[in-house]
Protein backbone atom coordinates (compact mmCIF):
# COMPACT_ATOMS: atom_id res chain seq x y z
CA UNK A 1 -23.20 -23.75 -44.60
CA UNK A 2 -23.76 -22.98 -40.97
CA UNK A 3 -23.35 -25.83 -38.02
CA UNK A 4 -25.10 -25.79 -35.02
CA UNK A 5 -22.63 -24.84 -32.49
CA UNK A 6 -22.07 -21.89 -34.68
CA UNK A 7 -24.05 -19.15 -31.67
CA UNK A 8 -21.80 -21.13 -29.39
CA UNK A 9 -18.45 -19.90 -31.11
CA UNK A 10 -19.80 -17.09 -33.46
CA UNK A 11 -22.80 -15.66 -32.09
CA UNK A 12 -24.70 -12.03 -32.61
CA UNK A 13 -24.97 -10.82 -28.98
CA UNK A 14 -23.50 -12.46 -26.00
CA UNK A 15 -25.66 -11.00 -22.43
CA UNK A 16 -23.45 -12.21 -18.65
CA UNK A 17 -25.94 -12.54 -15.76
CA UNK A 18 -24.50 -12.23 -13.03
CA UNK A 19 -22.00 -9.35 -14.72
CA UNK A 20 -19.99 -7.35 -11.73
CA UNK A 21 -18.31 -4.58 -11.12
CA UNK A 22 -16.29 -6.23 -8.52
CA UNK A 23 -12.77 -7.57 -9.58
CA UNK A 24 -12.09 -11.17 -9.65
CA UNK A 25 -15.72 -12.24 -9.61
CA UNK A 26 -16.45 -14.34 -12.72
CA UNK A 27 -18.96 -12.01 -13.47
CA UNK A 28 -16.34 -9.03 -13.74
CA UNK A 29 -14.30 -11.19 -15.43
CA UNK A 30 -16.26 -12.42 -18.25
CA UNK A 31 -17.10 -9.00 -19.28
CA UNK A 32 -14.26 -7.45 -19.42
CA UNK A 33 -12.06 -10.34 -21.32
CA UNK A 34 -15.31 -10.03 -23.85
CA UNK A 35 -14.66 -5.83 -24.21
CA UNK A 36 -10.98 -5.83 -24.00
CA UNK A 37 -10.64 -8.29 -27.23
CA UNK A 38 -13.20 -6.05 -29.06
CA UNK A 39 -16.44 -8.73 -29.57
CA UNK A 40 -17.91 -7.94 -32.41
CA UNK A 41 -21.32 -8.55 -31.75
CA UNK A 42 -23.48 -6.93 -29.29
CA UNK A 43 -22.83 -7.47 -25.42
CA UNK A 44 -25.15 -7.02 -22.61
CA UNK A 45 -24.31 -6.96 -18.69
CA UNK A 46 -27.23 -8.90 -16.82
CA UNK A 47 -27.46 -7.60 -12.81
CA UNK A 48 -30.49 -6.76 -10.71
CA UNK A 49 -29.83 -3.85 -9.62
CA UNK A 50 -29.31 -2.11 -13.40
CA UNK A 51 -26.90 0.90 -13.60
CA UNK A 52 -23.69 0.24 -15.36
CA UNK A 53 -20.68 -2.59 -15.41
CA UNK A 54 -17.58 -1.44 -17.24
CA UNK A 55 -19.72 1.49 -18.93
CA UNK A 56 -22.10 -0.44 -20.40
CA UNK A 57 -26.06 -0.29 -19.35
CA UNK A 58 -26.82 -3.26 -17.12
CA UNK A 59 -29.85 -4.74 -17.43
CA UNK A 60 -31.72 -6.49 -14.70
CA UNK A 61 -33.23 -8.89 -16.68
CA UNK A 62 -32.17 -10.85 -20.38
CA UNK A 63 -35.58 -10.03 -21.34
CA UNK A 64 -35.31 -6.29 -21.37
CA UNK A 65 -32.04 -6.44 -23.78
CA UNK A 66 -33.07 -5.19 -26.86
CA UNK A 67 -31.04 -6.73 -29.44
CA UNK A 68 -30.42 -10.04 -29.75
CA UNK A 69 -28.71 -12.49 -27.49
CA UNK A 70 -27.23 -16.05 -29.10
CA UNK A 71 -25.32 -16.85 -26.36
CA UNK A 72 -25.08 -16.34 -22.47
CA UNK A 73 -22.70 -16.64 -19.71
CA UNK A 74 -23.86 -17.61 -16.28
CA UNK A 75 -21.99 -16.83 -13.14
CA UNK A 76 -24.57 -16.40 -10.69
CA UNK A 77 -25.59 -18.92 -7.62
CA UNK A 78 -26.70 -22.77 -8.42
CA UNK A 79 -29.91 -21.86 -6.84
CA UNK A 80 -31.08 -18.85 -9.18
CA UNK A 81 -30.02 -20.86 -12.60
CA UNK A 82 -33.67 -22.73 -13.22
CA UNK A 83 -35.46 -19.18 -13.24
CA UNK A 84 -32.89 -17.50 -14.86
CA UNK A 85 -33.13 -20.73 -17.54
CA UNK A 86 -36.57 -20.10 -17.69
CA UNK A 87 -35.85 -16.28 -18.62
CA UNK A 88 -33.38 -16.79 -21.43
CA UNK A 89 -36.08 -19.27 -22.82
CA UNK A 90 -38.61 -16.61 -23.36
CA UNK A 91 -35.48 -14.51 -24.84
CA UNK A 92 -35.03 -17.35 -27.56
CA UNK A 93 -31.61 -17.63 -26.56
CA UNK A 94 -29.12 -20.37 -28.25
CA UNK A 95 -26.35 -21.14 -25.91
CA UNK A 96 -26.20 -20.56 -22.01
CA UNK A 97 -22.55 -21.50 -21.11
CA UNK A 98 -22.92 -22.58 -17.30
CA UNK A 99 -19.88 -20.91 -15.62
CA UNK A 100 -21.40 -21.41 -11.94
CA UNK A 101 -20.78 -25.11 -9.71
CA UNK A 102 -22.73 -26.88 -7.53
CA UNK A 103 -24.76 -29.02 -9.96
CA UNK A 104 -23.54 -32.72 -10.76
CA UNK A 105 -20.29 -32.10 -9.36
CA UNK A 106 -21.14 -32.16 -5.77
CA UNK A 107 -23.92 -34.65 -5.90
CA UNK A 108 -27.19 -34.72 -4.07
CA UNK A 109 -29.31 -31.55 -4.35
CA UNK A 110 -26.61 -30.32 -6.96
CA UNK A 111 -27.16 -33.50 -9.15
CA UNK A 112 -31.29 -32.48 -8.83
CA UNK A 113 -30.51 -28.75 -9.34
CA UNK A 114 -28.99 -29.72 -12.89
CA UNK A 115 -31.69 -31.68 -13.89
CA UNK A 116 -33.47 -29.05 -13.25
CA UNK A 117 -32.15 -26.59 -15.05
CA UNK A 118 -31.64 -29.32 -18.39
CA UNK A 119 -35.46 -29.96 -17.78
CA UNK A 120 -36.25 -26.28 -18.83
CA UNK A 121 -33.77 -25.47 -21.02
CA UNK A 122 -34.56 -28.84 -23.20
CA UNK A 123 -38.33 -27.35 -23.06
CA UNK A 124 -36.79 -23.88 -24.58
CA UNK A 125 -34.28 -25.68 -26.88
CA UNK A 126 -31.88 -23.97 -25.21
CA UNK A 127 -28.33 -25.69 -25.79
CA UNK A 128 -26.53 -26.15 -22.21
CA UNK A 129 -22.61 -25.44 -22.24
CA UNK A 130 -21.35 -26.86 -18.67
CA UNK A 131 -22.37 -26.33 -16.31
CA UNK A 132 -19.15 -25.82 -13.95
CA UNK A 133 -17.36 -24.85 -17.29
CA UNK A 134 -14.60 -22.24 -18.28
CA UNK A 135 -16.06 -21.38 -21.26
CA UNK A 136 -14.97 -21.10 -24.80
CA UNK A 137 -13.09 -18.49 -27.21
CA UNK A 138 -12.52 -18.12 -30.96
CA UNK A 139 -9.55 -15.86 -31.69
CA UNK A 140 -10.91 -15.25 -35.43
CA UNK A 141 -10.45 -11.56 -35.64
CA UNK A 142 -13.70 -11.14 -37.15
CA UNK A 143 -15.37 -12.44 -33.93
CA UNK A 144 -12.76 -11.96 -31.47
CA UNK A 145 -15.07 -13.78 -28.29
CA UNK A 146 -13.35 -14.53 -25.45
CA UNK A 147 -16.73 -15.89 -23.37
CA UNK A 148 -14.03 -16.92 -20.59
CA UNK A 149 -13.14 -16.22 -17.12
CA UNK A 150 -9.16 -16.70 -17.36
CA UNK A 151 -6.37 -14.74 -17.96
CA UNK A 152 -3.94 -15.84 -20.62
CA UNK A 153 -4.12 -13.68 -23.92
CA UNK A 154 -5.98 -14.00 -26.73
CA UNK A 155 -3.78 -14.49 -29.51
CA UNK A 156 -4.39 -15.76 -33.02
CA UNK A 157 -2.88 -19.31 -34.22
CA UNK A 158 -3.46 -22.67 -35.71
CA UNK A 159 -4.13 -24.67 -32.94
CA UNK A 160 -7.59 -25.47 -31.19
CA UNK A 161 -7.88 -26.55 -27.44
CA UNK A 162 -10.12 -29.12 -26.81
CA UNK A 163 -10.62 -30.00 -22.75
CA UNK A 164 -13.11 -31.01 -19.95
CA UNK A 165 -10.80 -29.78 -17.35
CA UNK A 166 -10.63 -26.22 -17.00
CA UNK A 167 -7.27 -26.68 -15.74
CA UNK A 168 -5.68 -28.76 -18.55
CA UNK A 169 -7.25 -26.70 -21.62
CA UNK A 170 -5.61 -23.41 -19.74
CA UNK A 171 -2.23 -25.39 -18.96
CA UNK A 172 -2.34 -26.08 -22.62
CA UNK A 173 -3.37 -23.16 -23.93
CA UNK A 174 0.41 -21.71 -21.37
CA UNK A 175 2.36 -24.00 -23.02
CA UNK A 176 1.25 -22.96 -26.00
CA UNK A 177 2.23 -19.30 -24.87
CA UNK A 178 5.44 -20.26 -23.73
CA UNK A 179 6.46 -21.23 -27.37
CA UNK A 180 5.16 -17.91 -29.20
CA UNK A 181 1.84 -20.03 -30.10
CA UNK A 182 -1.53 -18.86 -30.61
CA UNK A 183 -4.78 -20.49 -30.84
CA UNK A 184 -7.73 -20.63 -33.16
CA UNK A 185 -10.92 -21.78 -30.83
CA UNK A 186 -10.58 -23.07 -27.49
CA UNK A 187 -13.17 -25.13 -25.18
CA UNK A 188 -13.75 -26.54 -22.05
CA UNK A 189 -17.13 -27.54 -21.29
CA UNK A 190 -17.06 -28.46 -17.31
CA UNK A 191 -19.86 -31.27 -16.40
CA UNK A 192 -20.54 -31.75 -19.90
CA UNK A 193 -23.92 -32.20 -19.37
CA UNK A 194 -25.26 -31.46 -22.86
CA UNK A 195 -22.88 -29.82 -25.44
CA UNK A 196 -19.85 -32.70 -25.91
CA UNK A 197 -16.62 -33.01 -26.24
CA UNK A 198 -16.81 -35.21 -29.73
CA UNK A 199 -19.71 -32.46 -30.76
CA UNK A 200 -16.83 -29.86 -30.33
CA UNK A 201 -14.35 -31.98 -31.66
CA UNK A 202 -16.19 -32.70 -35.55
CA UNK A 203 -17.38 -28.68 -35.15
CA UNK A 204 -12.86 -28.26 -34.76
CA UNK A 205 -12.79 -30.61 -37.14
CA UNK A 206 -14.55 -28.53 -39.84
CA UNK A 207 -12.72 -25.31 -39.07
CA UNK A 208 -11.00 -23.80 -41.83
CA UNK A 209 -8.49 -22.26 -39.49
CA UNK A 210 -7.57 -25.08 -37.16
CA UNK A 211 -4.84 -27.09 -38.30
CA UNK A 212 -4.11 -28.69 -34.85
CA UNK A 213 -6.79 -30.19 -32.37
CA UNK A 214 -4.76 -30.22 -28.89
């Protein structure tokens, strides 16, 4: 029996617009925590300009990638997110995870740019992770997605991290560390503007391999 935040934790492809070659970007970031824990499914750079990022083909738009794409990650300006929404629509993506700020956060013309990009991705059924989030990871080996821009290592345990804050879930998830503790799925969904912290909790809830919800 599948749930529906399954593309969010398990999905088939995963494309990053907004991918980089240039360190400490999100965009650089992103891809290469998603390569160096060996995703299983299919993963797709997104930058205009083509050529490669890590060794892997870029593509300058979602809609050339061939294969397909469940889930996105976004780290590109506010301003380009409502066309690029619009984009990953016609793709029939599942899940955009929001990495970029400068929506609700900062009020004003951020608060209208979010509403926005919810407008278009509600036409596209597009589920909306974020935006201003971290991201999420599932440690499962047979996934292995770390759809995240931090640092700490991915390693395999009973516990799940649950958090708005970006800054908690990853001061958890060092604690955690610190006592030879892995983790099973981890979230933190930013402005929380459409997929919720009590959806993620009952889809933690259900998981066979989390015995702990921090």
């Amino acid at each position: 029996m599948t749930h529906p935040l399954d593309p969010l934790f398990n999905p088939r492809g995963v494309a990053v617009i907004g991918a980089s070659n240039r360190e400490l970007t999100i965009g650089h970031r992103v891809v290469t925590n998603i390569l160096a824990y060996g995703f299983k499914g299919g993963v797709y750079p997104v930058h205009p300009k083509g050529g490669e990022v890590l060794g892997l083909k870029a593509y300058t738009s979602v809609l050339d990638i061939p294969g397909p794409v469940d889930l996105v990650n976004i780290c590109i300006r506010n301003t380009y997110v409502p066309q690029t929404m619009e984009e990953c629509g016609k793709k029939g993506v599942k899940f955009a995870i929001i990495h970029s700020g400068g929506f609700r956060e900062v009020g004003g013309e951020g608060a209208r740019l979010e509403d926005e990009v919810m407008e278009i991705a509600g036409k596209y059924g597009i589920r909306v992770y974020g935006p201003n989030s971290q991201g999420v990871m599932n440690s499962d080996p047979a996934v292995n997605l770390y759809a995240n821009f931090t640092f700490t290592p991915m390693v395999p345990g009973g516990v799940s991290i649950l958090a708005q804050s970006g800054g908690v879930a990853e001061v958890l998830n060092l604690n955690l560390r610190e006592r030879g503790m892995g983790f099973s799925k981890y979230a933190s969904n930013g402005n929380a503007r459409d997929v919720s912290i009590p959806e993620i909790l009952e889809y933690f809830g259900q998981d066979e391999k989390t015995k702990v919800i921090l």
